[in-house]
N, C-alpha and C. Protein backbone atom coordinates (compact mmCIF):
# COMPACT_ATOMS: atom_id res chain seq x y z
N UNK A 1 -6.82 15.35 -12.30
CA UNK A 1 -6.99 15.19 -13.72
C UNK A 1 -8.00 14.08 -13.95
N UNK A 2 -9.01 14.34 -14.60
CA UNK A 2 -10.11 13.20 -15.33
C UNK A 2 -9.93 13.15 -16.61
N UNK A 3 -10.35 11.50 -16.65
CA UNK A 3 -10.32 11.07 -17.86
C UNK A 3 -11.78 10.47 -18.13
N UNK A 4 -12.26 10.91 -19.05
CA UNK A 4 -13.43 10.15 -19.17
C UNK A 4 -14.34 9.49 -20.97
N UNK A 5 -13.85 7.82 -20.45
CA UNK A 5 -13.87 7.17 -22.02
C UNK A 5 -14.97 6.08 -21.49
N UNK A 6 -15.03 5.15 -22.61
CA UNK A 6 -16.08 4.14 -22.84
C UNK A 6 -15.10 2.74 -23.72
N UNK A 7 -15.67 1.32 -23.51
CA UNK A 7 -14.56 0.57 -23.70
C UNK A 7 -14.96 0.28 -25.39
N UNK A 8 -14.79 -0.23 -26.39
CA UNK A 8 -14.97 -0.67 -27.63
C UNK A 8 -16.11 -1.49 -27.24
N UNK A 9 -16.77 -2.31 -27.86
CA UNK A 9 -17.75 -3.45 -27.52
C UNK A 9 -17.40 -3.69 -27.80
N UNK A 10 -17.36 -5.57 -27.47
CA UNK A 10 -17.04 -6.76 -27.94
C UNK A 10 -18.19 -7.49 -27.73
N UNK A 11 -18.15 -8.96 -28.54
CA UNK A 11 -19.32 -9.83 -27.98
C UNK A 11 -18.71 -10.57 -26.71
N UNK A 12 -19.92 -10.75 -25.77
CA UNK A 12 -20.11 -10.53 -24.71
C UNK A 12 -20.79 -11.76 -24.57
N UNK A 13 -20.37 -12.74 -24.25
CA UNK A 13 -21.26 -13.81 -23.39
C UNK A 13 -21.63 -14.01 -22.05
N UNK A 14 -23.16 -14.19 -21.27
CA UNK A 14 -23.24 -13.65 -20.20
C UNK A 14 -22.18 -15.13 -18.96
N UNK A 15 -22.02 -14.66 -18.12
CA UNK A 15 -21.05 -15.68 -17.33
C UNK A 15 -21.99 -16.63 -16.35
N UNK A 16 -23.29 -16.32 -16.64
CA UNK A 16 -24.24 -17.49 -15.63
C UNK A 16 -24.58 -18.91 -16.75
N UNK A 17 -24.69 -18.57 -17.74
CA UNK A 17 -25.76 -19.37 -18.57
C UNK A 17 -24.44 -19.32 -20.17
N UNK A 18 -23.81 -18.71 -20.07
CA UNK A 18 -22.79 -18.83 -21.49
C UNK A 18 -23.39 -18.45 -22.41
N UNK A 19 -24.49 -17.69 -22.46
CA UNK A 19 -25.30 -17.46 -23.53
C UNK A 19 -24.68 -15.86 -24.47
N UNK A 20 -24.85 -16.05 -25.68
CA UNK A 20 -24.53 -14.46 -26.23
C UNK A 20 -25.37 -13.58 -26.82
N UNK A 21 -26.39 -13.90 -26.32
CA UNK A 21 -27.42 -13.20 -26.57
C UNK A 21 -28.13 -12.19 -25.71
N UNK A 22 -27.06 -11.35 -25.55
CA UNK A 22 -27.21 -9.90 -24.25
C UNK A 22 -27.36 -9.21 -25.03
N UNK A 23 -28.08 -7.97 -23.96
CA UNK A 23 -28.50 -6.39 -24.83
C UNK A 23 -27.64 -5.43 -23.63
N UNK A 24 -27.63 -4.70 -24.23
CA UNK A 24 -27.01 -3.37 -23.04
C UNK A 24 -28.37 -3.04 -22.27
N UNK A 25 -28.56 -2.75 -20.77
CA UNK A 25 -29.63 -2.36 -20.13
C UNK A 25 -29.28 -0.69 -19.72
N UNK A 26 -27.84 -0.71 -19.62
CA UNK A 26 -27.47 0.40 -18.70
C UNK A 26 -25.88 1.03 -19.16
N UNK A 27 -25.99 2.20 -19.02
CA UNK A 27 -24.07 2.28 -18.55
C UNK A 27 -23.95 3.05 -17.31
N UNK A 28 -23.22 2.43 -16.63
CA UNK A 28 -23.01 3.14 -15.02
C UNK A 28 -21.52 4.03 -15.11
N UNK A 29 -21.29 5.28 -14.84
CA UNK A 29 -20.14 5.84 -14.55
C UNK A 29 -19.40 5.21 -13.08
N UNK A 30 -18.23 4.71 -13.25
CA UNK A 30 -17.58 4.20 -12.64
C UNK A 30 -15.84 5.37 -11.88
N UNK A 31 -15.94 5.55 -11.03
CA UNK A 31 -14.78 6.12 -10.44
C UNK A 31 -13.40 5.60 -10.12
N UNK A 32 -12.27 5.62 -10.96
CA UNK A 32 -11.07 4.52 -10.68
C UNK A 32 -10.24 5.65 -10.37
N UNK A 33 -9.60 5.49 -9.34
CA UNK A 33 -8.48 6.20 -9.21
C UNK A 33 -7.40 5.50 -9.73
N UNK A 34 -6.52 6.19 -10.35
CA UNK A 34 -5.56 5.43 -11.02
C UNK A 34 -4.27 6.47 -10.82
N UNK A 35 -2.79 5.40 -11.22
CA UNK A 35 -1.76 6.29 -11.25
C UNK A 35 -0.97 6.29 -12.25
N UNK A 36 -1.44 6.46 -13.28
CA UNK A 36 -0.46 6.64 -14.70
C UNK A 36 0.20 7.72 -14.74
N UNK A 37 -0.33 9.32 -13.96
CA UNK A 37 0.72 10.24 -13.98
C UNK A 37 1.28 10.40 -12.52
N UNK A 38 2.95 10.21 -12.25
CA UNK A 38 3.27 10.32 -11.51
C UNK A 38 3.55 12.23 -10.79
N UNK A 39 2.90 12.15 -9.42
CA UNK A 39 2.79 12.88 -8.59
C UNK A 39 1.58 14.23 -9.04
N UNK A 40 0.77 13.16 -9.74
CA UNK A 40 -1.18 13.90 -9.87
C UNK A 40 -1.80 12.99 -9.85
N UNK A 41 -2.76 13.48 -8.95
CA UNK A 41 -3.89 12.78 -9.16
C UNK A 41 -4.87 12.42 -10.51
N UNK A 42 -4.80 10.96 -10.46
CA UNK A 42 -5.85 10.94 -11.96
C UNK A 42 -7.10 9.83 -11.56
N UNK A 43 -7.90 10.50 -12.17
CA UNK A 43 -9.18 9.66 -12.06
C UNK A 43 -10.23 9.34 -13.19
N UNK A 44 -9.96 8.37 -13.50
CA UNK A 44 -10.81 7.56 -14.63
C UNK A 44 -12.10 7.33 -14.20
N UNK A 45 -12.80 8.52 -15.61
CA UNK A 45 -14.25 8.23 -15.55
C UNK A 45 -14.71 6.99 -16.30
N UNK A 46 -15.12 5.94 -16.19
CA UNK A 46 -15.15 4.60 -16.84
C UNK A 46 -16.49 4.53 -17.05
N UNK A 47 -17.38 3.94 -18.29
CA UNK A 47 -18.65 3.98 -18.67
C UNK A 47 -18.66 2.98 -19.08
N UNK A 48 -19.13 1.95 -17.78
CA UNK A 48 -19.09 0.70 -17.99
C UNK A 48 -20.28 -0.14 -18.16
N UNK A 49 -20.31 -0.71 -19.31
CA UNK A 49 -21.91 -1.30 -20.12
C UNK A 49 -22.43 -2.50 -19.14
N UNK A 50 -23.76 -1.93 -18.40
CA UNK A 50 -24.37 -3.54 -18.16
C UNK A 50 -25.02 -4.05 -18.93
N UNK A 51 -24.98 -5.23 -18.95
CA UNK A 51 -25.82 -5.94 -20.16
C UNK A 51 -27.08 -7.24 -19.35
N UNK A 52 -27.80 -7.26 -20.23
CA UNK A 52 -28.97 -8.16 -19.24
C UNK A 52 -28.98 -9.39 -20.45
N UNK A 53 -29.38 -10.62 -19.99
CA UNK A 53 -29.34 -12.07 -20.88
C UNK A 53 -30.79 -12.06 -21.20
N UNK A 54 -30.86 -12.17 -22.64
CA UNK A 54 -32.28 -12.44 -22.73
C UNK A 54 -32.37 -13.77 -22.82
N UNK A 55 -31.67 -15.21 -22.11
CA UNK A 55 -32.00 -16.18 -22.32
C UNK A 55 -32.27 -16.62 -20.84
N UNK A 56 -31.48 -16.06 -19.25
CA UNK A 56 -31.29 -15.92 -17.99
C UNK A 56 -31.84 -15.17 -17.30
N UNK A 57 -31.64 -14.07 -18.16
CA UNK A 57 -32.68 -12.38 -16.75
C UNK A 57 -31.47 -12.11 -16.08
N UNK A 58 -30.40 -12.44 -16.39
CA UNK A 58 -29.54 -12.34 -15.53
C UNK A 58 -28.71 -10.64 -16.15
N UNK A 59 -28.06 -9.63 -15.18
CA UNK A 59 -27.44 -8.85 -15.54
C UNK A 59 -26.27 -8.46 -15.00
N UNK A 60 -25.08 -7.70 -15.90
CA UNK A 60 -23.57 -7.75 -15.45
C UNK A 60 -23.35 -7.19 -16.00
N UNK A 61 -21.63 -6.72 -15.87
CA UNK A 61 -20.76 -5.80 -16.36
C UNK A 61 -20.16 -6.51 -17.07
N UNK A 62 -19.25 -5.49 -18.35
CA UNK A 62 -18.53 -6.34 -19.41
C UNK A 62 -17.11 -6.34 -18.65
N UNK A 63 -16.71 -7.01 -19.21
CA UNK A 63 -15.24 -6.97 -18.69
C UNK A 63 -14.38 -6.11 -19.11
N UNK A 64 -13.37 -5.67 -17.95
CA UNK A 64 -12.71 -4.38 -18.32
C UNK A 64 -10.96 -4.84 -17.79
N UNK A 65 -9.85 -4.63 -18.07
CA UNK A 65 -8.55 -4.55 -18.10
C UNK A 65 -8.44 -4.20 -16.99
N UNK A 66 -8.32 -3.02 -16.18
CA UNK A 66 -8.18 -1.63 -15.61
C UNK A 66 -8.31 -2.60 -13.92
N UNK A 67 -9.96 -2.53 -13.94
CA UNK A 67 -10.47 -2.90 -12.01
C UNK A 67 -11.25 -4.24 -11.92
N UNK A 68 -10.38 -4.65 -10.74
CA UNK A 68 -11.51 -5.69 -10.60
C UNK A 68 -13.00 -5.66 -9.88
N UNK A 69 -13.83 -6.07 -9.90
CA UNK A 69 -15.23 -5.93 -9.43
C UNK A 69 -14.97 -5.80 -7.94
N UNK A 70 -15.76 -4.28 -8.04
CA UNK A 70 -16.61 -3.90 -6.97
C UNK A 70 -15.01 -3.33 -6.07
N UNK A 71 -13.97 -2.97 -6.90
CA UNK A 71 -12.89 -1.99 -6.29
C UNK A 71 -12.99 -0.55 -7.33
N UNK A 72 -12.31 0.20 -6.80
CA UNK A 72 -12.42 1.70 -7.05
C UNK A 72 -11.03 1.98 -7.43
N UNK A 73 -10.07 1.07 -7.15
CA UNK A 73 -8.28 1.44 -7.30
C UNK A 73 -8.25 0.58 -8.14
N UNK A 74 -7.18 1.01 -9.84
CA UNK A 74 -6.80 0.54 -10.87
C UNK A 74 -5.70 -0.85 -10.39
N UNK A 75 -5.61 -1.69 -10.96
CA UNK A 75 -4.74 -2.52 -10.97
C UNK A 75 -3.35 -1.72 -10.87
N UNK A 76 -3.11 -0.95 -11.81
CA UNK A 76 -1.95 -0.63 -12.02
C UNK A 76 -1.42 -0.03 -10.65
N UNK A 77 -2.78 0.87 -10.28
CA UNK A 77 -2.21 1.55 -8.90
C UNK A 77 -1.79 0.81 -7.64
N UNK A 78 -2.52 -0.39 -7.62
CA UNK A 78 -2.00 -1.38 -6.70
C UNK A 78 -0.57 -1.74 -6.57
N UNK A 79 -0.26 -1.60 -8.11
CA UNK A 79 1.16 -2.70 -8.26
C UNK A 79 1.91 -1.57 -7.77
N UNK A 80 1.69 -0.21 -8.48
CA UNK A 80 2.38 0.72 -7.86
C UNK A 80 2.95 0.88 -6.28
N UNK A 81 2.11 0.74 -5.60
CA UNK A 81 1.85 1.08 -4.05
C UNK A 81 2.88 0.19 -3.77
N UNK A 82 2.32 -1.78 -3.83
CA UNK A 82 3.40 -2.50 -3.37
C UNK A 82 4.91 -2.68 -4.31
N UNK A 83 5.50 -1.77 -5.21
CA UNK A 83 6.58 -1.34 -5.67
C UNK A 83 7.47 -0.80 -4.35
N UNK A 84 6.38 0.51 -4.50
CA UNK A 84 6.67 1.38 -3.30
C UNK A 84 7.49 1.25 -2.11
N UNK A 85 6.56 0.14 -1.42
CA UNK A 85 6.67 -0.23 -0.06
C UNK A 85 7.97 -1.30 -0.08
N UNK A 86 8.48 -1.80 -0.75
CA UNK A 86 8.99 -3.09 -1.02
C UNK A 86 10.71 -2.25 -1.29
């Protein structure tokens, strides 16, 4: 099962320089496997905004609830697993 959404915007200050004066450069589709339905597979299509600093040059992702950077498994599914095992 896919799901595939985009997050609200918020303002966005970049995390090198604190500045809030970002533009969107990009949105990258992101792959989360996640487990909100028990015994299917679900996978969150995530359209996650990079934004570039026009005060730094610097560019990043907004922040999202769900994954932490540069993982592919939802938080939630984590907690799940070590439920599991425990």
């Amino acid at each position: 099962m896919y799901h595939d959404f985009t997050l609200k915007r918020r303002e966005t200050s970049c995390p090198n320089c604190g500045s809030y004066s970002c533009n969107i450069k990009e949105y990258k589709v992101r792959k989360i496997k996640h487990s909100a339905y028990n015994q299917r597979n679900c996978v969150l299509l995530y359209h996650a905004r990079r934004f570039v600093c026009k005060d730094c040059g610097r560019t990043f992702y907004e922040p999202n609830p769900f994954v932490a950077t540069e993982h592919s498994i939802s938080k939630l599914t984590i907690i799940n697993v070590l439920n599991e095992i425990i």
